[in-house]
Protein backbone atom coordinates (compact mmCIF):
# COMPACT_ATOMS: atom_id res chain seq x y z
CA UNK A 1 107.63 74.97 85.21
CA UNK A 2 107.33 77.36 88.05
CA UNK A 3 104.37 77.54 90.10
CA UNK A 4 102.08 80.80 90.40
CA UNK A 5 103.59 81.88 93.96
CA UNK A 6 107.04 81.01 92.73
CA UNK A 7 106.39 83.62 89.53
CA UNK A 8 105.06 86.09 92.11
CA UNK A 9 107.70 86.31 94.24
CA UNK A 10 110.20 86.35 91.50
CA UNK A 11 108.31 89.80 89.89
CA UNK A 12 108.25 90.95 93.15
CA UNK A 13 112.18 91.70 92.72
CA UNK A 14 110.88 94.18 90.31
CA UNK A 15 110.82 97.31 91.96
CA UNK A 16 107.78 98.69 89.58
CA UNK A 17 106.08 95.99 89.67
CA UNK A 18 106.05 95.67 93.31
CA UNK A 19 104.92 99.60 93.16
CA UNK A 20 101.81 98.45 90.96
CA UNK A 21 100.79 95.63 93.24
CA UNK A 22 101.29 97.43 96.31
CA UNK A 23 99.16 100.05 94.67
CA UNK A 24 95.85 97.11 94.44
CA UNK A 25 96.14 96.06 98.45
CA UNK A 26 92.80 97.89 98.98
CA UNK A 27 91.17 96.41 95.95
CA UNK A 28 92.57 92.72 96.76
CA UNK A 29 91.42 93.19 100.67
CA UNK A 30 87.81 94.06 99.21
CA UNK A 31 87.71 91.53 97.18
CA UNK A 32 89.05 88.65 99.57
CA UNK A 33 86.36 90.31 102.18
CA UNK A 34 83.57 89.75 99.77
CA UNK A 35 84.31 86.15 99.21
CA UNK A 36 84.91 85.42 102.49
CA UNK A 37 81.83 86.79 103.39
CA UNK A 38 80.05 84.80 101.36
CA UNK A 39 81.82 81.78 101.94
CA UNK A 40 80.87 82.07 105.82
CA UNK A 41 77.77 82.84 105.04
CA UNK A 42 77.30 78.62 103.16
CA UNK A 43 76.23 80.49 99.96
CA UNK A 44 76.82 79.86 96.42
CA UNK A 45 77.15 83.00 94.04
CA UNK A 46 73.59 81.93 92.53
CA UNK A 47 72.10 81.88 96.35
CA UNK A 48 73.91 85.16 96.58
CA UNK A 49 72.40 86.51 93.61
CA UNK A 50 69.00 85.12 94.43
CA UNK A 51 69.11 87.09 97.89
CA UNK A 52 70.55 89.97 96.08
CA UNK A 53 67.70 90.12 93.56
CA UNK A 54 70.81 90.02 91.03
CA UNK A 55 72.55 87.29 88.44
CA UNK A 56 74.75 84.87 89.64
CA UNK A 57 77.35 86.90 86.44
CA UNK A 58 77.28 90.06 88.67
CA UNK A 59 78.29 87.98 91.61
CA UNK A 60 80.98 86.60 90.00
CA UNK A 61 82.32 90.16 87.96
CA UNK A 62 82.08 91.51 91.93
CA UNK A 63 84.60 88.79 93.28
CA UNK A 64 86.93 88.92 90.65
CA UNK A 65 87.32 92.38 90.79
CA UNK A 66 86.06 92.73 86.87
CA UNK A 67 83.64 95.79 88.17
CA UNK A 68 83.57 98.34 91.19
CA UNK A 69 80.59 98.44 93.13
CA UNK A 70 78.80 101.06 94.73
CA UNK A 71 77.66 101.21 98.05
CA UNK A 72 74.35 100.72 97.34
CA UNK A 73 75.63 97.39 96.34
CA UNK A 74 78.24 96.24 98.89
CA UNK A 75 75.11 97.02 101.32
CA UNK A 76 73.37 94.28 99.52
CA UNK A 77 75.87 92.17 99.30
CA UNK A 78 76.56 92.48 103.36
CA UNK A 79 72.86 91.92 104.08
CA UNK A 80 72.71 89.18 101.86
CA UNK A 81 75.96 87.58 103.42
CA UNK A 82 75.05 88.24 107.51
CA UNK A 83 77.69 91.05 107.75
CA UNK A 84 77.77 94.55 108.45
CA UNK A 85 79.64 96.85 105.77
CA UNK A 86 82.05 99.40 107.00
CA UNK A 87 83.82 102.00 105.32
CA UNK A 88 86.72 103.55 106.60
CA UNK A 89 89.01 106.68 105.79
CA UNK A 90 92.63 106.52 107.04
CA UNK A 91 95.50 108.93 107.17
CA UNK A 92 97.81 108.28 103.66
CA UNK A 93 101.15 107.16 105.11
C-alpha cells in the first residue's frame, strides 16, 4: 500500500495534475497560515470560536478550506489568534 506522499509524488508526474495543484498554492498557503496561527496562538478551534463569537464548525470549514472567508473574517480570526492579517497583490509571473 503506498503512503499519501508516495501517491502525491507519483500524480505529480501528471503534467495536468501538477497544473491543478500548482493552481491551489495560494489557497493551501492560507490555509496552513490559519492553522498555524492558531496553533501558536495554544488555542483549540472551540477557544477560537469562543473568541471569534463563532462555532467551533466554522472554525473547522475555515481550516480545511471547505469555505472562503471574507476579510471581515480573516480579521477576526487574526485578532483572535495574536496576528496581524496582511493582504498582498503581486505581479502574475
Amino acid at each position: 500500500m503506498k503512503s499519501v506522499r508516495e501517491w502525491g509524488l507519483e500524480q505529480m508526474k501528471d503534467p495536468a495534475f501538477k497544473r491543478e495543484y500548482d493552481a491551489l498554492e495560494e489557497e493551501f498557503a492560507l490555509l496552513t497560515s490559519l492553522a498555524r496561527a492558531r496553533s501558536r496562538a495554544g488555542l483549540t478551534q472551540e477557544e477560537l470560536a469562543q473568541r471569534m463569537g463563532t462555532t467551533q464548525s466554522v472554525i473547522a470549514r475555515l481550516e480545511s478550506g471547505r469555505s472562503k472567508p471574507s476579510t471581515r473574517t480573516l480579521e477576526r480570526y487574526a485578532k483572535a489568534t495574536g496576528t496581524k492579517l496582511r493582504i498582498t497583490l503581486e505581479a502574475a509571473e
